[in-house]
C-alpha atoms as a PDB file:
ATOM      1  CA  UNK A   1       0.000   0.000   0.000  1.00  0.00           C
ATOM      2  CA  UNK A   2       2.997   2.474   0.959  1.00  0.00           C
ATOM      3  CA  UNK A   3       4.627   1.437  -2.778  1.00  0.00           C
ATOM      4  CA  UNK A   4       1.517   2.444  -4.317  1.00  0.00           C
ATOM      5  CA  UNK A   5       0.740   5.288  -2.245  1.00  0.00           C
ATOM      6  CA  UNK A   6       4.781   6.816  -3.725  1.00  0.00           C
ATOM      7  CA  UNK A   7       4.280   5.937  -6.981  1.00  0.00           C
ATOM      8  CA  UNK A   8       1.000   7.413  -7.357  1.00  0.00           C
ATOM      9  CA  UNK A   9       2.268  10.701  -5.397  1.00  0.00           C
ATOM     10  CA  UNK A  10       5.497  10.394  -7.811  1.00  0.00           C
ATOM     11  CA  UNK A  11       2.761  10.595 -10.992  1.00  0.00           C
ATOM     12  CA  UNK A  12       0.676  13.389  -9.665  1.00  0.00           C
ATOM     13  CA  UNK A  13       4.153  15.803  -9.002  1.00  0.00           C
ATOM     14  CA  UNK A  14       5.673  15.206 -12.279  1.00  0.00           C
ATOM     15  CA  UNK A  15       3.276  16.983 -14.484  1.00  0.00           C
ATOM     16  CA  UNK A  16       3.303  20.334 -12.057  1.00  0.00           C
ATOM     17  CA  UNK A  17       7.411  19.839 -12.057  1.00  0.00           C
ATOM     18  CA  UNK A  18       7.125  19.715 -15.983  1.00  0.00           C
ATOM     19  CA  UNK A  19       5.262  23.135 -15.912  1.00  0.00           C
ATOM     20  CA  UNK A  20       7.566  25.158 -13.975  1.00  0.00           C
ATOM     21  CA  UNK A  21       9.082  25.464 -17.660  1.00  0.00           C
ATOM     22  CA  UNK A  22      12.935  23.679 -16.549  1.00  0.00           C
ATOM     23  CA  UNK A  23      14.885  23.114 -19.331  1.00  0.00           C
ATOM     24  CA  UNK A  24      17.744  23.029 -21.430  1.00  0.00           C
ATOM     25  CA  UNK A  25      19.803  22.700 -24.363  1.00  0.00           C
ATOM     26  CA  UNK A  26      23.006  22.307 -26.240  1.00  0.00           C
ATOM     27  CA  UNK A  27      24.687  24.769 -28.744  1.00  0.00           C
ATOM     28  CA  UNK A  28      27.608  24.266 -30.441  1.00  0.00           C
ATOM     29  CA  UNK A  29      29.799  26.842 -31.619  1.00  0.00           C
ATOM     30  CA  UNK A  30      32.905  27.688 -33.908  1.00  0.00           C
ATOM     31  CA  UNK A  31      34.990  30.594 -34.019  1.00  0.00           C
ATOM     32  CA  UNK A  32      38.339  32.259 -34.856  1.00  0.00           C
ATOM     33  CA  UNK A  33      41.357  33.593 -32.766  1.00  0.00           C
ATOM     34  CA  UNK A  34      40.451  37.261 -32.214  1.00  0.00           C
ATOM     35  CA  UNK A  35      36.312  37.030 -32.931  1.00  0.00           C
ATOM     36  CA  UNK A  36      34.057  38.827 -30.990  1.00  0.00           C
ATOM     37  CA  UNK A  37      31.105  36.718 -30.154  1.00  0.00           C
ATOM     38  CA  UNK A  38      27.655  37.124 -28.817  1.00  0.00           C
ATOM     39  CA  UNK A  39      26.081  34.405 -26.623  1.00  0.00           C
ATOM     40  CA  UNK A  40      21.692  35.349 -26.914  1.00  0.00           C
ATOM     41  CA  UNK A  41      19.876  34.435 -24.017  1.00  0.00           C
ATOM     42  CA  UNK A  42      16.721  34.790 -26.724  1.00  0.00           C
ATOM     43  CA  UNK A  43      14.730  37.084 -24.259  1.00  0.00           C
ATOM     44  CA  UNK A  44      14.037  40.400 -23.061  1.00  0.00           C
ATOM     45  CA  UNK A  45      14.724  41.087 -19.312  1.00  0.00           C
ATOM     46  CA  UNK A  46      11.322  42.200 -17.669  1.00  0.00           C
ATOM     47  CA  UNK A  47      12.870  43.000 -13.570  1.00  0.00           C
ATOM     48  CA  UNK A  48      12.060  39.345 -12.921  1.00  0.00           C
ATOM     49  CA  UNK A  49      14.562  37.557 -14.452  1.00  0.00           C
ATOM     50  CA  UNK A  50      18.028  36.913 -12.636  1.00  0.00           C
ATOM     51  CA  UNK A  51      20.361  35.799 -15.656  1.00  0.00           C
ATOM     52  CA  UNK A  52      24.054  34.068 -14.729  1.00  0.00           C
ATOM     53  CA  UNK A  53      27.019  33.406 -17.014  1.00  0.00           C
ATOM     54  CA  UNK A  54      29.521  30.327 -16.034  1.00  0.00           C
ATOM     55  CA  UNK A  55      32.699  29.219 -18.035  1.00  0.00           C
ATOM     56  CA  UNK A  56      33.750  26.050 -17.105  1.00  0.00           C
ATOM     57  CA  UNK A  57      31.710  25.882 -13.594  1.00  0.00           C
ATOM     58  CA  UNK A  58      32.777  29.217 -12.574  1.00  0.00           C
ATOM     59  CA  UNK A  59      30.700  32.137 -12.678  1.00  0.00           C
ATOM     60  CA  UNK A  60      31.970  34.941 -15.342  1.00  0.00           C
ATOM     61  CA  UNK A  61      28.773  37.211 -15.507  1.00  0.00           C
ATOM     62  CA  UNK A  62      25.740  38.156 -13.757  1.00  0.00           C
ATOM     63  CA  UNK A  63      22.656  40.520 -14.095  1.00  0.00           C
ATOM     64  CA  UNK A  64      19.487  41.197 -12.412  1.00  0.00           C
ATOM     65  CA  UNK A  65      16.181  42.212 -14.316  1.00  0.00           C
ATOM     66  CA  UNK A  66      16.176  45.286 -12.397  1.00  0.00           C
ATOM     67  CA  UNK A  67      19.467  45.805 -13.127  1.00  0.00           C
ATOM     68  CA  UNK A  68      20.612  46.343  -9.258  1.00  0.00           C
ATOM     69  CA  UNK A  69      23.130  43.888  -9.597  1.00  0.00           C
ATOM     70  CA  UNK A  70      25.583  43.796 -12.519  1.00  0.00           C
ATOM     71  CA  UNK A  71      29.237  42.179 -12.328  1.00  0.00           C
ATOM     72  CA  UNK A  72      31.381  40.628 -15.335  1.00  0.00           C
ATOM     73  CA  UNK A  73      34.613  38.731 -14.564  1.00  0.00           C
ATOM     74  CA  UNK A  74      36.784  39.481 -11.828  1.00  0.00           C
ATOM     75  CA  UNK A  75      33.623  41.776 -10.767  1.00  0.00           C
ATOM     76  CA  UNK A  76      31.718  38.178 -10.092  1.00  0.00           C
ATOM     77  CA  UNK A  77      34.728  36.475  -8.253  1.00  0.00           C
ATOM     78  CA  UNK A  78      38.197  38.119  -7.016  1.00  0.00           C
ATOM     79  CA  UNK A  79      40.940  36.492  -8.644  1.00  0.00           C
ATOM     80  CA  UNK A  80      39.267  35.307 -11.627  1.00  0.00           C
ATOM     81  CA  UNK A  81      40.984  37.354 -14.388  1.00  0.00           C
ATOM     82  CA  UNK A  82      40.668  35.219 -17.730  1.00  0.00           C
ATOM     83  CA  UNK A  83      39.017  37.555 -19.202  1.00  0.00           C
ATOM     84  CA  UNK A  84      39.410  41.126 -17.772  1.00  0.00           C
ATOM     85  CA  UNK A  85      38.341  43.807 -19.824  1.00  0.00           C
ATOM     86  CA  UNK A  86      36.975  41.540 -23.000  1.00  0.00           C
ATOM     87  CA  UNK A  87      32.690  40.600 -21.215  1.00  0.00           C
ATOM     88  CA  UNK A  88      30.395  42.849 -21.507  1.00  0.00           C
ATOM     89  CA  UNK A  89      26.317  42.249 -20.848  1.00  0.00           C
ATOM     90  CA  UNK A  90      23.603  43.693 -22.558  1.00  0.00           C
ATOM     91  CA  UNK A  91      21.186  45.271 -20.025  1.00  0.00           C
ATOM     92  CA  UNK A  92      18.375  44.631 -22.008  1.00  0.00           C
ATOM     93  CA  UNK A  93      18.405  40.831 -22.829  1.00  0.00           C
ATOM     94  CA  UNK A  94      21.362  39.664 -20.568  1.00  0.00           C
ATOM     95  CA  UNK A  95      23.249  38.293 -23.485  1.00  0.00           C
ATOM     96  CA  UNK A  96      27.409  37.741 -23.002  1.00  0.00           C
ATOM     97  CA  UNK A  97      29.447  39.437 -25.445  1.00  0.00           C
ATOM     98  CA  UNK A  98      33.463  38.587 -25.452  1.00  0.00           C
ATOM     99  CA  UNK A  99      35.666  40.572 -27.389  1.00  0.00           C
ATOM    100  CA  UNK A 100      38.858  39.057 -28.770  1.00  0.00           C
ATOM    101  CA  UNK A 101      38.454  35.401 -27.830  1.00  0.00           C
ATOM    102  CA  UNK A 102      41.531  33.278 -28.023  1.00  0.00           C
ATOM    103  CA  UNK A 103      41.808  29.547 -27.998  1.00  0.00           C
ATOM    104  CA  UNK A 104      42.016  29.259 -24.558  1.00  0.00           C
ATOM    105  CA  UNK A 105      38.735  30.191 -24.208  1.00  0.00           C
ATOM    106  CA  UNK A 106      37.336  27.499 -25.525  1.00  0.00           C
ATOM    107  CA  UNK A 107      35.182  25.226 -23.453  1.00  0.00           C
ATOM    108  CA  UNK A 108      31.852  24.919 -21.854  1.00  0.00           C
ATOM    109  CA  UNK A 109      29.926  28.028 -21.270  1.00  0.00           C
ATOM    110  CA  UNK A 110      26.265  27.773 -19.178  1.00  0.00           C
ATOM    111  CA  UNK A 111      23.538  30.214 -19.087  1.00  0.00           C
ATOM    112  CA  UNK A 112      21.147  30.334 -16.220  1.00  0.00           C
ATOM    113  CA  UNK A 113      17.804  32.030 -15.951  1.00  0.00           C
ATOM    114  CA  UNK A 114      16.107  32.311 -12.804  1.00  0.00           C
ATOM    115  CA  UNK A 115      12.627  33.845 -12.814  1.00  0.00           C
ATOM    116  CA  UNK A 116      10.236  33.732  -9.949  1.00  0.00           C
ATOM    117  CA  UNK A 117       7.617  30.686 -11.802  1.00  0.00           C
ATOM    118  CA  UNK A 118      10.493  29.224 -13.811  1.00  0.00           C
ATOM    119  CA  UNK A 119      14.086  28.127 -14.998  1.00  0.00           C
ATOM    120  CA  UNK A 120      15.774  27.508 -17.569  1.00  0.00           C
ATOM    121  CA  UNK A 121      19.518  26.314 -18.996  1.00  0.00           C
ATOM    122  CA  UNK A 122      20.986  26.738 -22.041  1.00  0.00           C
ATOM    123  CA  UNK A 123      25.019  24.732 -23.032  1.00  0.00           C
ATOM    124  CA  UNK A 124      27.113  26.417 -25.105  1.00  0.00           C
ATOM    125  CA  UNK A 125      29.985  24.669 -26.330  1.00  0.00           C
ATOM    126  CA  UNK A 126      32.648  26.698 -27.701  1.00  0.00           C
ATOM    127  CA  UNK A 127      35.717  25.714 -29.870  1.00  0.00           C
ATOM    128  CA  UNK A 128      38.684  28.769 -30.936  1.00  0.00           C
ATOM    129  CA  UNK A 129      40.475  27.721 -33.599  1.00  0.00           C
ATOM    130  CA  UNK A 130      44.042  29.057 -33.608  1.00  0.00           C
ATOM    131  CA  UNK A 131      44.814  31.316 -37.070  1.00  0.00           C
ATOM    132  CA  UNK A 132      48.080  33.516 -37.743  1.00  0.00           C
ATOM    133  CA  UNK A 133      48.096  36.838 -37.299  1.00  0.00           C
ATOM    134  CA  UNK A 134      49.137  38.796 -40.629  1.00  0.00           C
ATOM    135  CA  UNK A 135      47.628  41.279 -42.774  1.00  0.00           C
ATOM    136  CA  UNK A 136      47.083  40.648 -46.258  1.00  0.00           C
ATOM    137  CA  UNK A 137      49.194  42.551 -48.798  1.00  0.00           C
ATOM    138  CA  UNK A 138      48.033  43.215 -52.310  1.00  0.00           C
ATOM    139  CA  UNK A 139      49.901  44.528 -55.130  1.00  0.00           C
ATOM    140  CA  UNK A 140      48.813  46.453 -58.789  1.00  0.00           C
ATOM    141  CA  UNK A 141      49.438  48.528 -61.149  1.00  0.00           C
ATOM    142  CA  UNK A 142      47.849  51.820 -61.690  1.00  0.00           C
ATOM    143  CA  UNK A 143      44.509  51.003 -64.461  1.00  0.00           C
ATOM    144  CA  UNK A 144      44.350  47.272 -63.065  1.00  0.00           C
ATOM    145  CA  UNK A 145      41.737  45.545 -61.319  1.00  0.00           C
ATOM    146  CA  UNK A 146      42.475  43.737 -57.638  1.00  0.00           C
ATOM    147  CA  UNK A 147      40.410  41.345 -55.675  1.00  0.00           C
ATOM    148  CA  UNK A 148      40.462  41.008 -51.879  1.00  0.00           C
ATOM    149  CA  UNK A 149      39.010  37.943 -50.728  1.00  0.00           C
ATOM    150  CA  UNK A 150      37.683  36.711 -48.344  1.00  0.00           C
ATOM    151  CA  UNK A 151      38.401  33.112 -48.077  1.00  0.00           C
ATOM    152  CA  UNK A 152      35.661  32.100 -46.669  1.00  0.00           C
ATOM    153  CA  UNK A 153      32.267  30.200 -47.482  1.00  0.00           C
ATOM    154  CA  UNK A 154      29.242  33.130 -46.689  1.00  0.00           C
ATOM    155  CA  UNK A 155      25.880  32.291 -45.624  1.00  0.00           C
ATOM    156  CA  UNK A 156      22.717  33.782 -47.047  1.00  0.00           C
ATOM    157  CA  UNK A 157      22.131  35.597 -43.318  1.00  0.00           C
ATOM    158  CA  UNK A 158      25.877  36.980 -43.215  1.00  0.00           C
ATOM    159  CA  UNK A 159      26.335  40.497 -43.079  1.00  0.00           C
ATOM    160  CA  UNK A 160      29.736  41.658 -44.911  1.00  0.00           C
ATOM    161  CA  UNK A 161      30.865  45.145 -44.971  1.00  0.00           C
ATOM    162  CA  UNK A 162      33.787  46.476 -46.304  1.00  0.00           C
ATOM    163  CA  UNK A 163      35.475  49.680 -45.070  1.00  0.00           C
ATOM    164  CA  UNK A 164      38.530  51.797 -46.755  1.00  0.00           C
ATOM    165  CA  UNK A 165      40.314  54.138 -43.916  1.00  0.00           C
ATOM    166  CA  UNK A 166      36.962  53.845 -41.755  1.00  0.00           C
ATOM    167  CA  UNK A 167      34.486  54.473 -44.319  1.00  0.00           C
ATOM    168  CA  UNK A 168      32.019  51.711 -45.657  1.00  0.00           C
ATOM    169  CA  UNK A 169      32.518  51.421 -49.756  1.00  0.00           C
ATOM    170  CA  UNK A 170      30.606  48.119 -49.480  1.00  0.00           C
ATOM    171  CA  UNK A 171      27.506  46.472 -47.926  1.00  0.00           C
ATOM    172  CA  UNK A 172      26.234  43.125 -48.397  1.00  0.00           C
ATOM    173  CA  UNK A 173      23.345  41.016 -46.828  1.00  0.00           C
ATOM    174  CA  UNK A 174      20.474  39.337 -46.630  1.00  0.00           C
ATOM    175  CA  UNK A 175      18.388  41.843 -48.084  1.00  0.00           C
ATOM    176  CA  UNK A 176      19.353  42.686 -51.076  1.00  0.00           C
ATOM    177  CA  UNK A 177      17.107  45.895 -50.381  1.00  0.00           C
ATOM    178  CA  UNK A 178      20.354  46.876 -47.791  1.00  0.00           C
ATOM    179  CA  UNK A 179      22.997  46.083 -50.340  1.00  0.00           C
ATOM    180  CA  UNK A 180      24.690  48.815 -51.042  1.00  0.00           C
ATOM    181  CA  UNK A 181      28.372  50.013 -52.496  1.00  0.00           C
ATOM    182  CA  UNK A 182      30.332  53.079 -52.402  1.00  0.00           C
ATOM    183  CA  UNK A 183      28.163  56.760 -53.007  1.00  0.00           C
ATOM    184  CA  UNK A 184      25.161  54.243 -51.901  1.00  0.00           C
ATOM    185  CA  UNK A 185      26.549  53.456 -48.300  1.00  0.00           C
ATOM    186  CA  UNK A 186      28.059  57.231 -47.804  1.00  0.00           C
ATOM    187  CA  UNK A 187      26.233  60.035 -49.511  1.00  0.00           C
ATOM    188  CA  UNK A 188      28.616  62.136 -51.103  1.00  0.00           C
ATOM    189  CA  UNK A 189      31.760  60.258 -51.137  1.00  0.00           C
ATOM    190  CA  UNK A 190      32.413  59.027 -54.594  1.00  0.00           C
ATOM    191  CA  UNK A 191      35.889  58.037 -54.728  1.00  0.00           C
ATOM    192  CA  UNK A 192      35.048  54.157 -56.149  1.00  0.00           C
ATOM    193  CA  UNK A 193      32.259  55.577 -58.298  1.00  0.00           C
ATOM    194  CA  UNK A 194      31.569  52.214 -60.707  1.00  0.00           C
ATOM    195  CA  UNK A 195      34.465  50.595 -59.852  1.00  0.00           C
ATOM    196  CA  UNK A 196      33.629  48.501 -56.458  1.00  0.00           C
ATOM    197  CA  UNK A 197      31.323  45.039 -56.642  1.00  0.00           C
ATOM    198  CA  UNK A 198      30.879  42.881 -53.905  1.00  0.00           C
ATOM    199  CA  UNK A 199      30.493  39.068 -55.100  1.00  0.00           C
ATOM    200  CA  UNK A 200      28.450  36.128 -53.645  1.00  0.00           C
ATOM    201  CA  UNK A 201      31.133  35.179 -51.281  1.00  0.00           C
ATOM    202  CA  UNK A 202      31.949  38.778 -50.132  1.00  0.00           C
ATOM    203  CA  UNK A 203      35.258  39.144 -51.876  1.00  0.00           C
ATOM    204  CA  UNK A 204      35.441  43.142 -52.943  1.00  0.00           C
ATOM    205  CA  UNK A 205      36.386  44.104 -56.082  1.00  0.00           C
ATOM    206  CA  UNK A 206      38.100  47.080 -57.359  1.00  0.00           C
ATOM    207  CA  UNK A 207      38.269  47.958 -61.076  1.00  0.00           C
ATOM    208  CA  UNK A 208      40.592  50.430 -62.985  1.00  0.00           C
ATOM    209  CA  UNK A 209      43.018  51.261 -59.816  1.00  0.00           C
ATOM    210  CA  UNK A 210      44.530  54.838 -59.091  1.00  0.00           C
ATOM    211  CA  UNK A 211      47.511  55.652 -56.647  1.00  0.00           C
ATOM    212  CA  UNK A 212      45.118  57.164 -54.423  1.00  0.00           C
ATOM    213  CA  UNK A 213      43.273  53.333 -54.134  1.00  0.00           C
ATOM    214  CA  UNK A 214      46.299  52.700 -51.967  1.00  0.00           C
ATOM    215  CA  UNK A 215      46.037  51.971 -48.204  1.00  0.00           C
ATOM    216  CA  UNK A 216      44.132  50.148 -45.718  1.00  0.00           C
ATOM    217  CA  UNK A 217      40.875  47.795 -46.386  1.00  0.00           C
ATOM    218  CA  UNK A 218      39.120  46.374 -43.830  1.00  0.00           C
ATOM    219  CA  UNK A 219      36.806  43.194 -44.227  1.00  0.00           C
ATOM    220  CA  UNK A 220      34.395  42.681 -41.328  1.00  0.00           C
ATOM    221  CA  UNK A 221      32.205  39.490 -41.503  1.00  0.00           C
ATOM    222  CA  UNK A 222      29.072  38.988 -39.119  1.00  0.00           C
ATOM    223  CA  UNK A 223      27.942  35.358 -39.573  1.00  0.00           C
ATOM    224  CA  UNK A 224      24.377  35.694 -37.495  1.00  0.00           C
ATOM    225  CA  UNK A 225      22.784  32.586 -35.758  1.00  0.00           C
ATOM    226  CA  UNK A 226      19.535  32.587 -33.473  1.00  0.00           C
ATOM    227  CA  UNK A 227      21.919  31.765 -30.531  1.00  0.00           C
ATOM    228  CA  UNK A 228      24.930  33.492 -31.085  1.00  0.00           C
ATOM    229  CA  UNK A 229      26.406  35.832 -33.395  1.00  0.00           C
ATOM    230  CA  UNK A 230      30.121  36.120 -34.281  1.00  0.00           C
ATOM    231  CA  UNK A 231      31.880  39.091 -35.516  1.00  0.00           C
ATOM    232  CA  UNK A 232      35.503  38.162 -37.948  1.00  0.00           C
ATOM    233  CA  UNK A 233      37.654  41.061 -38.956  1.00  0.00           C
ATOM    234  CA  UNK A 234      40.436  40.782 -41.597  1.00  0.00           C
ATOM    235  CA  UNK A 235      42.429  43.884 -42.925  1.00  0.00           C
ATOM    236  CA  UNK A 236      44.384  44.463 -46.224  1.00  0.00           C
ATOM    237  CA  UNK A 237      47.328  46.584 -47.707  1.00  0.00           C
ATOM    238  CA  UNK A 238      46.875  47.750 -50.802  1.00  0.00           C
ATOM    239  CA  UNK A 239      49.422  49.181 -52.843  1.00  0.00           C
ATOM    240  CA  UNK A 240      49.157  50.485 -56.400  1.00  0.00           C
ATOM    241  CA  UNK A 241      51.992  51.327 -58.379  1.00  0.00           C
ATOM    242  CA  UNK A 242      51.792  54.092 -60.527  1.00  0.00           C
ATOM    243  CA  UNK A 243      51.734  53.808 -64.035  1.00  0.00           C
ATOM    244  CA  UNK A 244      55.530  54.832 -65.248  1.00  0.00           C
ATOM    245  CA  UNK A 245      57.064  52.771 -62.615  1.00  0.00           C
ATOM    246  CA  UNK A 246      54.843  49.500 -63.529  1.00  0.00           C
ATOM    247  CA  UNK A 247      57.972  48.853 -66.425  1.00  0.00           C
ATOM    248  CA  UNK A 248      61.386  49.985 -65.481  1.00  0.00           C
ATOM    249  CA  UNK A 249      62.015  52.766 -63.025  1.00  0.00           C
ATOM    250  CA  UNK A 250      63.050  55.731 -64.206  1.00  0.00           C
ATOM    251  CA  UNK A 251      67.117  55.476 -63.014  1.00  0.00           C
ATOM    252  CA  UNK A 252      66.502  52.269 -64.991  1.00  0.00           C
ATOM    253  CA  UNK A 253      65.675  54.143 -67.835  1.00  0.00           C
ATOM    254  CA  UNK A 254      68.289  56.870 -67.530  1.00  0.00           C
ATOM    255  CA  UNK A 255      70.739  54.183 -67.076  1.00  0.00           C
ATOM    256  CA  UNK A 256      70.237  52.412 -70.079  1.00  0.00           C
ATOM    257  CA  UNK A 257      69.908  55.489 -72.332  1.00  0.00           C
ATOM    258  CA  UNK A 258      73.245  56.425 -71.241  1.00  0.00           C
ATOM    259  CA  UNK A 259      74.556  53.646 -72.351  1.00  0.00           C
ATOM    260  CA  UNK A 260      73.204  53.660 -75.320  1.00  0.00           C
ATOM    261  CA  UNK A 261      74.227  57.095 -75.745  1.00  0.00           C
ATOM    262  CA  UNK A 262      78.061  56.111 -75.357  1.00  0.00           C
ATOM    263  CA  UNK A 263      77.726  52.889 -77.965  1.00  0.00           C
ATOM    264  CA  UNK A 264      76.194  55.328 -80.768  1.00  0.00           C
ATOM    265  CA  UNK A 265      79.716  57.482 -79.638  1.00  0.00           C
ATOM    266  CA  UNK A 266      81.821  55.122 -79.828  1.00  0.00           C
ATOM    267  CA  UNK A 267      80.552  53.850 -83.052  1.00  0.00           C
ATOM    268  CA  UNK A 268      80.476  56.784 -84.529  1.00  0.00           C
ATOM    269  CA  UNK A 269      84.459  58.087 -83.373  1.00  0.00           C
ATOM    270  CA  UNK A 270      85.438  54.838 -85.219  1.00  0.00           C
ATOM    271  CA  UNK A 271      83.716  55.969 -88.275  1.00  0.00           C
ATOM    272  CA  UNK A 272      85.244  58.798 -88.442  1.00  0.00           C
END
C-alpha cells in the first residue's frame, strides 16, 4: 500500500514539475582567434529575471532584471581574471558578449535564468580555432583591377561590410534591399564611383586602380545565428603602383639610355 501510495504521489508531481518550464539545451559553436562573439539568451529582461554566465563551472557574468546587480569577470569572483576587460552584458536581454576570444577560451559556457515561476539552462559549447596573425598585402598597377578575398564560405544571413580608412565602400546582406556600395553606403563620397562590386562570397572588387586606391581595407564578416552571433575582422594593404614605374624605373631608364648614348659614340668616333 505504501509502494503504491509513492508511486501514485510520484505521478501526480511530475506533471506540475514539468510546468515550472525547466529546461535546457546544447549549442555548439565555432569561431576564430580574435572574434568577438555574442552568446543570446533569446529574451528580453522584464525586472524578474536573474540571468548568470559560467565558463567552465565558474561564474563569469551576472545581471538582475532590475538591473541592481551587474558584475562581469573578476567583478563576479576576485581572482578570476581570464578575461578582464573583454565581457560585456547587454542590459536589455542579458546576453554575453566577449571581445577578442583566443583559444584558450574554448570550453563549456552555461547560461542560467532564474525567474520567480520558472528556470531555464541553455550549453554552449565553444571551440577557438588558432589562425596567424598577418595582414594581407596586395599589389597592382595603376589602371588594373584587384580582388580582396575573403576566403571564406558566406551564408545567405551573413552580413559583410567592407570599409577603406573607416568608411564603408561596401555592404552586403540578406536583403538585397540593404545592399549597397560606395556613393550608396556614404552620400557624397564618390571616390570608387563604378568601380567597387561585392560578389556572392563577399570578396570586394576594385576595377581600374589609381595611386590614391592605396592603403588600408578592412573586411568585417558577421555570420548571425539565433543563438549566437560572431563578428571576424580581416584587414588588407593595398598598394598600387603608378603607371611609369609599372615597367622599369626611371634610373633604370636613364641608365640604359646612357649607355646607349656612349655605344652610338663610340661607333660613330670609329667611323670617323
Amino acid at each position: 500500500m505504501k509502494l503504491l501510495f509513492y508511486l501514485l504521489a510520484v505521478i501526480l508531481f511530475l506533471p506540475d514539475h514539468g510546468a515550472s518550464g525547466a529546461g535546457s539545451d546544447e549549442v555548439s559553436v565555432s569561431a576564430m582567434d580574435g572574434d568577438s562573439v555574442i552568446f543570446h539568451t533569446g529574451v528580453e529582461t522584464n525586472q524578474q529575471e536573474d540571468i548568470k554566465w559560467y565558463f567552465s563551472n565558474t561564474r563569469i557574468a551576472q545581471i538582475s532584471g532590475d538591473l541592481s546587480f551587474i558584475c562581469t569577470d573578476v567583478q563576479c569572483n576576485k581572482g578570476t581574471e581570464r578575461f578582464r576587460d573583454r565581457l560585456k552584458l547587454d542590459n536589455q536581454t542579458g546576453s554575453l558578449i566577449i571581445m577578442n576570444i583566443t583559444v584558450t577560451d574554448s570550453g563549456v559556457y552555461e547560461l542560467k535564468i532564474i525567474s520567480s515561476s520558472s528556470s531555464s539552462e541553455k550549453i554552449f559549447k565553444v571551440i577557438v580555432h588558432s589562425v596567424p596573425a598577418k595582414r594581407d598585402e596586395e599589389k597592382t598597377n595603376e589602371g588594373e583591377s584587384v580582388i580582396l578575398n575573403t576566403d571564406e564560405r558566406r551564408k545567405p544571413n551573413d552580413v559583410v561590410t567592407w570599409f577603406f580608412k573607416d568608411t564603408v565602400i561596401a555592404q552586403t546582406t540578406g536583403n538585397p534591399n540593404k545592399t549597397c556600395t560606395d556613393v550608396q553606403c556614404k552620400d557624397g563620397d564618390e571616390r570608387f564611383r563604378g568601380r567597387v562590386m561585392v560578389n556572392e562570397t563577399g570578396s570586394l572588387t576594385i576595377t581600374n586602380t589609381t595611386i590614391t586606391d592605396s592603403g588600408l581595407y578592412k573586411l568585417q564578416i558577421i555570420v548571425r545565428d539565433s543563438s549566437f552571433s560572431i563578428t571576424r575582422v580581416k584587414t588588407f594593404n593595398v598598394n598600387v603602383i603608378a603607371a611609369q614605374n609599372a615597367g622599369l624605373s626611371s634610373g633604370t631608364v636613364a641608365g640604359i639610355s646612357f649607355v646607349v648614348l656612349l655605344a652610338v659614340v663610340a661607333v660613330t668616333a670609329g667611323f670617323i
